[in-house]
PDB file of N, CA and C in Angstrom:
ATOM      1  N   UNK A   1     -12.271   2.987  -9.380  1.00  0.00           N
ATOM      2  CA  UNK A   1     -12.029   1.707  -9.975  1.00  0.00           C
ATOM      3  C   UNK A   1     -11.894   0.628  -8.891  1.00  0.00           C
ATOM      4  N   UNK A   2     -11.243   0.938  -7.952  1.00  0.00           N
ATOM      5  CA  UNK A   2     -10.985   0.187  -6.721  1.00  0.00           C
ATOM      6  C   UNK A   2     -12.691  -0.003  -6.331  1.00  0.00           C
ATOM      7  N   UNK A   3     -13.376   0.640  -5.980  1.00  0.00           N
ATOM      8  CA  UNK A   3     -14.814  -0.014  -5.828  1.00  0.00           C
ATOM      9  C   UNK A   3     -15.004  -1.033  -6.652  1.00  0.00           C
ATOM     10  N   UNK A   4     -15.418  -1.242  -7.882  1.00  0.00           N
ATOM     11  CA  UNK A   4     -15.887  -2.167  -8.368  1.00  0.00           C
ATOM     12  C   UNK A   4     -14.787  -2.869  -8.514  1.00  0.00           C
ATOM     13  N   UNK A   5     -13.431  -2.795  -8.237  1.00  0.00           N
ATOM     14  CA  UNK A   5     -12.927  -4.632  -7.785  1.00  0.00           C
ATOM     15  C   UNK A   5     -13.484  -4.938  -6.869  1.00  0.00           C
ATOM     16  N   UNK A   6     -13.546  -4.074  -5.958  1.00  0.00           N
ATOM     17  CA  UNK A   6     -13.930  -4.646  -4.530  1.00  0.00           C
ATOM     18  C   UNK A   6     -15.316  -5.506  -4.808  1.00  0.00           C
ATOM     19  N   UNK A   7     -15.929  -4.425  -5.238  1.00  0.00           N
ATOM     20  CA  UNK A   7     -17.367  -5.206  -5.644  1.00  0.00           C
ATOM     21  C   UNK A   7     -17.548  -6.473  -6.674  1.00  0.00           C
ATOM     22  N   UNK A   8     -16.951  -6.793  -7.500  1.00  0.00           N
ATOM     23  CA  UNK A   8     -16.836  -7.779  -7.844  1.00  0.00           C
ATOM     24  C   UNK A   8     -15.912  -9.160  -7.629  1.00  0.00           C
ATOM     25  N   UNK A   9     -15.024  -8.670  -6.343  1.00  0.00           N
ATOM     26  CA  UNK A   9     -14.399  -9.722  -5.613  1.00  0.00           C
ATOM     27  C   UNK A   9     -15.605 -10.050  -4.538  1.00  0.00           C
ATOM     28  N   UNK A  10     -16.060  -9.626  -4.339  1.00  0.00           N
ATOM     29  CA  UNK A  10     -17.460 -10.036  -3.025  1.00  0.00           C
ATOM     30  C   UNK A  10     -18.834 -10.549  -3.799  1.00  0.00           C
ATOM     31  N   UNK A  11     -18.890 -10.479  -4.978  1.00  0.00           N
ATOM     32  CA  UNK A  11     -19.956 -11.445  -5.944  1.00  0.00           C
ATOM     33  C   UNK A  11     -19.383 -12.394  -6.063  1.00  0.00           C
ATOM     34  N   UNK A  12     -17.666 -12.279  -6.839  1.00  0.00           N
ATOM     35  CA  UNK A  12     -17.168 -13.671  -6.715  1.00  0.00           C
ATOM     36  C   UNK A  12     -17.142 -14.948  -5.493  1.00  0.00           C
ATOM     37  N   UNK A  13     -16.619 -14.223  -4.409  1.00  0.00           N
ATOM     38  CA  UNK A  13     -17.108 -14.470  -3.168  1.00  0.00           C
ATOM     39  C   UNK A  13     -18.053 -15.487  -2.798  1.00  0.00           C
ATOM     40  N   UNK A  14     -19.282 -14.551  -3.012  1.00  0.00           N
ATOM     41  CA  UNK A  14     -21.023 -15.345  -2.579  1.00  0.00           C
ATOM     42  C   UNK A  14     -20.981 -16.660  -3.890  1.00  0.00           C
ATOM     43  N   UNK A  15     -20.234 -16.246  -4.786  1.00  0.00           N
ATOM     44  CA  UNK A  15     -20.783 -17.158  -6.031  1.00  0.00           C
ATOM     45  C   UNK A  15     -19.601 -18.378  -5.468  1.00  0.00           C
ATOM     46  N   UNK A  16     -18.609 -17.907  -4.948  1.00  0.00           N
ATOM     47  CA  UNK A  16     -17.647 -19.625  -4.469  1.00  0.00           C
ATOM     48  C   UNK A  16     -18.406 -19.996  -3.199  1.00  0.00           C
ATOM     49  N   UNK A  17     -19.124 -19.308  -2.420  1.00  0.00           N
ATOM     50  CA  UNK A  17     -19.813 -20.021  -1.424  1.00  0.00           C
ATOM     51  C   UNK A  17     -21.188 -20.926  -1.478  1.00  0.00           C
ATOM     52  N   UNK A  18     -21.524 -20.668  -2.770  1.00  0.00           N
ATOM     53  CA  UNK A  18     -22.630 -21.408  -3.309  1.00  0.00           C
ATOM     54  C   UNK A  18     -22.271 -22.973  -3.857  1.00  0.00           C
ATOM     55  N   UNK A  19     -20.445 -22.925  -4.192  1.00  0.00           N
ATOM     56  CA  UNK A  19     -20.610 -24.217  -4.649  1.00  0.00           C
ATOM     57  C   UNK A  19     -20.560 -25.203  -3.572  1.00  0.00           C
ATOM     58  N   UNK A  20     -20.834 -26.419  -4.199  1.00  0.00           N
ATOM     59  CA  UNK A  20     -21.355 -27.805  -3.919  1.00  0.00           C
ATOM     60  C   UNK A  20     -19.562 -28.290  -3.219  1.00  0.00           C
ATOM     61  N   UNK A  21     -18.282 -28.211  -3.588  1.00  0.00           N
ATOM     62  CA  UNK A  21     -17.258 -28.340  -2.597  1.00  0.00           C
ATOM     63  C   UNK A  21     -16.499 -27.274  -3.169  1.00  0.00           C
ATOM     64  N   UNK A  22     -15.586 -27.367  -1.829  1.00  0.00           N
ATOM     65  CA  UNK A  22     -14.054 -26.264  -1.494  1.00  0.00           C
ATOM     66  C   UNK A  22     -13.598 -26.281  -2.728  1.00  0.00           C
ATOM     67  N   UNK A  23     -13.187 -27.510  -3.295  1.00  0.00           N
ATOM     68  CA  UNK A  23     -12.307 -27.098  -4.717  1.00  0.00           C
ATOM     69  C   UNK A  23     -12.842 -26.581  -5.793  1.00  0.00           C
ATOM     70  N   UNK A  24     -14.460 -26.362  -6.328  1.00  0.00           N
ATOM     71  CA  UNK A  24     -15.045 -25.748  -6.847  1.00  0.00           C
ATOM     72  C   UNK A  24     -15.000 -24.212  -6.271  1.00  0.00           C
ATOM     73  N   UNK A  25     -15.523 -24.735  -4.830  1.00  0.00           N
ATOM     74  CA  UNK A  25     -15.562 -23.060  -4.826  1.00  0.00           C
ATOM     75  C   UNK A  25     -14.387 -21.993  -5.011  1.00  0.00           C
ATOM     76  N   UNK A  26     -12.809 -22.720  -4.507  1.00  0.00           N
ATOM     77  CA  UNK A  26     -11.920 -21.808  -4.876  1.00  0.00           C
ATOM     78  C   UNK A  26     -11.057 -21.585  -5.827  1.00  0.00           C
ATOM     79  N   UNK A  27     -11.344 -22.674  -7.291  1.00  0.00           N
ATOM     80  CA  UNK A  27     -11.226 -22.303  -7.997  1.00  0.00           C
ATOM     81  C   UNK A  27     -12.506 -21.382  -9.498  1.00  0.00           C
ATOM     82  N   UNK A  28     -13.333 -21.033  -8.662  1.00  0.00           N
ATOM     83  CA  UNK A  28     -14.548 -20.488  -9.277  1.00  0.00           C
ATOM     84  C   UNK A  28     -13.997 -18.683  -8.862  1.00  0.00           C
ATOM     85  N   UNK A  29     -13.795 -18.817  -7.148  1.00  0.00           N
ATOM     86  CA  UNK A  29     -13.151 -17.600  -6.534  1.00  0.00           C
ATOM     87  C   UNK A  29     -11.871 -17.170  -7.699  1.00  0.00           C
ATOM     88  N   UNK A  30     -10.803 -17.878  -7.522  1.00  0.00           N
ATOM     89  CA  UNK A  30      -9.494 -17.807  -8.071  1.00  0.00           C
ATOM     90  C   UNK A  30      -9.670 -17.074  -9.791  1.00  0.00           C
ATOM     91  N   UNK A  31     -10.482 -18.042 -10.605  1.00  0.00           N
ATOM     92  CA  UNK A  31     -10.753 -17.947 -12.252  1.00  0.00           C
ATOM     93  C   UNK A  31     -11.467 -16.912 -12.518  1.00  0.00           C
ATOM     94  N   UNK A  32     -12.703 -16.727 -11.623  1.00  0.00           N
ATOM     95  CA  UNK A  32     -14.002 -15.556 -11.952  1.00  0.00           C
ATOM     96  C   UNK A  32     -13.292 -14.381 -11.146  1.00  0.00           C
ATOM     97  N   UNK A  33     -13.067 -14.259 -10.507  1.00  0.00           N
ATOM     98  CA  UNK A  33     -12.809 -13.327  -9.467  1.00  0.00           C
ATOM     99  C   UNK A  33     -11.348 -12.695  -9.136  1.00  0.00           C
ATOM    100  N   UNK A  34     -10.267 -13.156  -8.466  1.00  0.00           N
ATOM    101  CA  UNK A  34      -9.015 -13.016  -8.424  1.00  0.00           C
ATOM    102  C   UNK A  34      -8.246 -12.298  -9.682  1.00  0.00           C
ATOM    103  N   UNK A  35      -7.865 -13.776 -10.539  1.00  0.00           N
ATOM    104  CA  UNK A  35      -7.062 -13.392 -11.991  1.00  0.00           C
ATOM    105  C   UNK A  35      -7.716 -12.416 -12.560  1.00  0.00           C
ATOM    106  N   UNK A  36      -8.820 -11.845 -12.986  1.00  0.00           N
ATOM    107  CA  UNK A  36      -9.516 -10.826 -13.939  1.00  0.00           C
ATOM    108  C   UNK A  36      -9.171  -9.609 -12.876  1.00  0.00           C
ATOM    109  N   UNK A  37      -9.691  -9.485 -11.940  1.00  0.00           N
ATOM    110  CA  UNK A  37      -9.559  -8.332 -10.907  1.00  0.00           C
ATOM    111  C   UNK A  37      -7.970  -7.877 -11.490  1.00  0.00           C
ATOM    112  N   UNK A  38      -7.344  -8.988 -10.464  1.00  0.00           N
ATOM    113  CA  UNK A  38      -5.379  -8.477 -10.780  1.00  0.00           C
ATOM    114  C   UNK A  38      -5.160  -8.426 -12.287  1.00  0.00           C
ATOM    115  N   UNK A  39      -5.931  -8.539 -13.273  1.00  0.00           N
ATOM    116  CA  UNK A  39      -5.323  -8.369 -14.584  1.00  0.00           C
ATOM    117  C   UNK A  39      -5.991  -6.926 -15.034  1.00  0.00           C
ATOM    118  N   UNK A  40      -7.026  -6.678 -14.340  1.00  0.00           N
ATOM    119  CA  UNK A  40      -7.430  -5.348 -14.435  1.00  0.00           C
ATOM    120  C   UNK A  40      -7.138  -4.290 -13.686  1.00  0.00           C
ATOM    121  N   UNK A  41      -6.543  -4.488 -12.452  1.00  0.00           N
ATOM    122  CA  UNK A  41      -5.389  -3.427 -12.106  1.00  0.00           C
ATOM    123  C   UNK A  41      -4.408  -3.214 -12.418  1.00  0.00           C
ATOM    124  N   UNK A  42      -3.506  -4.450 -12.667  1.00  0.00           N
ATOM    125  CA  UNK A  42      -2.528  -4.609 -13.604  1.00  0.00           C
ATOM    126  C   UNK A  42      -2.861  -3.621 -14.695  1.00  0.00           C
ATOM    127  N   UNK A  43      -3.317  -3.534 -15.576  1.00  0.00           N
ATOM    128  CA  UNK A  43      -3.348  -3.155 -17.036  1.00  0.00           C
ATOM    129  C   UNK A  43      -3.928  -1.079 -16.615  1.00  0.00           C
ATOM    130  N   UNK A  44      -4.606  -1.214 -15.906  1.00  0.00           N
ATOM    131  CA  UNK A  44      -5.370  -0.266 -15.847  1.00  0.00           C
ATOM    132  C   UNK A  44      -4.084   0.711 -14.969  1.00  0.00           C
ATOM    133  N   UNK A  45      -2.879   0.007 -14.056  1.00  0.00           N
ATOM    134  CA  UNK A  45      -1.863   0.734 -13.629  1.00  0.00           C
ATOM    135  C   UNK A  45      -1.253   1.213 -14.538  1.00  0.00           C
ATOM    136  N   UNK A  46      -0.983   0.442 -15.750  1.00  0.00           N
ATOM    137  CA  UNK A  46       0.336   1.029 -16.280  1.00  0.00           C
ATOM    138  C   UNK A  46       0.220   1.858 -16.723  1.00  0.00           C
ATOM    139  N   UNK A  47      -0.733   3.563 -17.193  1.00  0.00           N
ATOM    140  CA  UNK A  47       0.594   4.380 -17.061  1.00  0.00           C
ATOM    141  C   UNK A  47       0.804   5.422 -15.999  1.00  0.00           C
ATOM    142  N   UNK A  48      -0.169   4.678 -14.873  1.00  0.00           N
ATOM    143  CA  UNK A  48       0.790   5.830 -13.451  1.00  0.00           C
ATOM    144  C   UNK A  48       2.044   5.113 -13.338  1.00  0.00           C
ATOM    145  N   UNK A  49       2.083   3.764 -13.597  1.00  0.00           N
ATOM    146  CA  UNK A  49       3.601   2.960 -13.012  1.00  0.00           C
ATOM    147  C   UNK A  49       4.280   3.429 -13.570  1.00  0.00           C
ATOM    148  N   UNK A  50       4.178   3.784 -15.421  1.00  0.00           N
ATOM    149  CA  UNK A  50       5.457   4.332 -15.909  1.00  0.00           C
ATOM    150  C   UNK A  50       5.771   5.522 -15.339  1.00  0.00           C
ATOM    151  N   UNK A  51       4.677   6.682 -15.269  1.00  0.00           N
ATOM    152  CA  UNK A  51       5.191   8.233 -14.869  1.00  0.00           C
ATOM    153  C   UNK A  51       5.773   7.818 -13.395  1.00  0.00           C
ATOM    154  N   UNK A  52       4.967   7.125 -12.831  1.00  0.00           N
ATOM    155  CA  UNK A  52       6.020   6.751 -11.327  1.00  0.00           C
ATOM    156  C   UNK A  52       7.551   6.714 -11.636  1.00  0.00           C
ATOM    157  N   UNK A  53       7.794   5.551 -12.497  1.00  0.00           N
ATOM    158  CA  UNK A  53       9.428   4.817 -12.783  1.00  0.00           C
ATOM    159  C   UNK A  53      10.083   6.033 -13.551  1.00  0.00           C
ATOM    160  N   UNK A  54       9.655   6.724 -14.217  1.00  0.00           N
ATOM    161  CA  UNK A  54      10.057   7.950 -15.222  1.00  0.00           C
ATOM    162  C   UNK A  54      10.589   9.076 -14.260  1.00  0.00           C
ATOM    163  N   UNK A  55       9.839   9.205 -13.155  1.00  0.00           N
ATOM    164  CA  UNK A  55       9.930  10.996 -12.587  1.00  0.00           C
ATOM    165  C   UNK A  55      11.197  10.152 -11.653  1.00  0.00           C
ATOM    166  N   UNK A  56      11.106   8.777 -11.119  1.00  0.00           N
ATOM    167  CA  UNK A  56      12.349   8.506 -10.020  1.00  0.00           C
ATOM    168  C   UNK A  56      13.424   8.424 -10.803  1.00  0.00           C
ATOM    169  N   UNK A  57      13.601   8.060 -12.183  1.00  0.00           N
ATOM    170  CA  UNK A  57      14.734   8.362 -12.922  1.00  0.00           C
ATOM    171  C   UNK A  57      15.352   9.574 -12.999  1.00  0.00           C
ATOM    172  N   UNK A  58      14.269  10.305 -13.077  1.00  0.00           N
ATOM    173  CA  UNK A  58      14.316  11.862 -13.253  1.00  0.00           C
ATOM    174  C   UNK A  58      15.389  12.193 -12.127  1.00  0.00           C
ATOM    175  N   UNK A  59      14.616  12.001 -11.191  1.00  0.00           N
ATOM    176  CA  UNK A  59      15.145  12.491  -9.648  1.00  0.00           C
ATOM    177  C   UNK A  59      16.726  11.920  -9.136  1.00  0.00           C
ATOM    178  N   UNK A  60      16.974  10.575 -10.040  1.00  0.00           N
ATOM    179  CA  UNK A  60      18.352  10.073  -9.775  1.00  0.00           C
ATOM    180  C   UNK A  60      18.711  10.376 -10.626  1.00  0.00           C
ATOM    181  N   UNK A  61      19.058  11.048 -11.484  1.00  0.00           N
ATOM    182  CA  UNK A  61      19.653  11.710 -12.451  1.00  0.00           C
ATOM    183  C   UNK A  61      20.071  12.922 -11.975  1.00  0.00           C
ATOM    184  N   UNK A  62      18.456  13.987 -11.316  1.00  0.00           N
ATOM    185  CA  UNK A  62      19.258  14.768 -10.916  1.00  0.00           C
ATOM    186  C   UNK A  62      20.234  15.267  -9.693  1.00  0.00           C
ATOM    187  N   UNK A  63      19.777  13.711  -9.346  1.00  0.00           N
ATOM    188  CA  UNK A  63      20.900  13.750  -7.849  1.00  0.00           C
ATOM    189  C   UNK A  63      21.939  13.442  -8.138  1.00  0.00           C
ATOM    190  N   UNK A  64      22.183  12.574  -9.238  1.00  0.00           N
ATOM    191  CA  UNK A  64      24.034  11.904  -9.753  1.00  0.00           C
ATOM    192  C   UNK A  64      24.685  13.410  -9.932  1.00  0.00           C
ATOM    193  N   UNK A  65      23.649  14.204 -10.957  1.00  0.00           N
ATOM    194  CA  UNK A  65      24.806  15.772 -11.156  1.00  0.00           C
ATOM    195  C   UNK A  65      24.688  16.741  -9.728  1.00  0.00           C
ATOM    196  N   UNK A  66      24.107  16.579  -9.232  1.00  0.00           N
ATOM    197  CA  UNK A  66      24.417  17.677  -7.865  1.00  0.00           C
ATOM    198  C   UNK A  66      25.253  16.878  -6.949  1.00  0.00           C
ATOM    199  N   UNK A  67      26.024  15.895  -7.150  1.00  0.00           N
ATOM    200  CA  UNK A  67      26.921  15.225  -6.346  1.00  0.00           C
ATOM    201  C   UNK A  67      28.406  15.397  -6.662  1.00  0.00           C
ATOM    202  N   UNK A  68      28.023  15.754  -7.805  1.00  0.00           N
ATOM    203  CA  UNK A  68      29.705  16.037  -8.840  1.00  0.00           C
ATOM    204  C   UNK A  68      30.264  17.786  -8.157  1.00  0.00           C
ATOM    205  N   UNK A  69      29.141  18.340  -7.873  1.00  0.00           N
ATOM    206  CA  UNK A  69      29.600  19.538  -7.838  1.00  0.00           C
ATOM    207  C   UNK A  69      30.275  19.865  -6.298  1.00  0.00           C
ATOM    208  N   UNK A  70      31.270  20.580  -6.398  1.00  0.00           N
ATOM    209  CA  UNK A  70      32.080  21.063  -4.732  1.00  0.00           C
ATOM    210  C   UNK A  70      31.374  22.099  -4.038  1.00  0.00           C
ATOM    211  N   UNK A  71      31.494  21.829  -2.792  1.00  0.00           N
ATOM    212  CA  UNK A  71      30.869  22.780  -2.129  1.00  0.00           C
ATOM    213  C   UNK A  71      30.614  24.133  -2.257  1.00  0.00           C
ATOM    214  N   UNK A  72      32.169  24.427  -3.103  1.00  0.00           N
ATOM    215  CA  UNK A  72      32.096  26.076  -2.867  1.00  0.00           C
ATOM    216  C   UNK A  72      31.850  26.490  -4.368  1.00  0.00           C
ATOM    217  N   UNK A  73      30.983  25.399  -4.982  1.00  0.00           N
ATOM    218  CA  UNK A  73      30.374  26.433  -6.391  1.00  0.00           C
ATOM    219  C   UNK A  73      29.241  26.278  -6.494  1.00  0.00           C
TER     220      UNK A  73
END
C-alpha cells in the first residue's frame, strides 16, 4: 500500500510542478496529493492501530497483577 502512496505523491508532485505559480502548485500538491494519501493511511491503519492499543492494554493489565504479588509466592 505504501507503494502506491508513494506513487501517487510523485504524480501529485510532477502535476504541482506543472502549474503556472507556487500557490497553485502547492495547493494542487496539498488537495490532490497530501490530504487523500494521509486520509488513506489513516483509514486503511485502523485496525492494526486498534490490535496495537488492545494487546498494550493487555500487557498493562498484565503487569498491574504481577506487581501485587510478593516475592515468595
Amino acid at each position: 500500500m505504501y507503494v502506491i502512496a508513494i506513487g501517487w505523491l510523485y504524480v501529485t508532485l510532477l502535476m504541482a510542478l506543472t502549474e503556472r505559480s507556487v500557490v497553485a502548485g502547492v495547493l494542487t500538491f496539498v488537495f490532490y496529493g497530501l490530504a487523500p494519501v494521509a486520509l488513506l493511511v489513516f483509514l486503511t491503519g485502523g485496525p492494526g492501530r486498534r490490535r496495537r492499543l488492545r494487546r498494550l492494554a493487555h500487557q498493562r493489565a498484565d503487569d498491574d497483577d504481577r506487581g501485587d504479588a510478593k516475592p515468595d509466592q
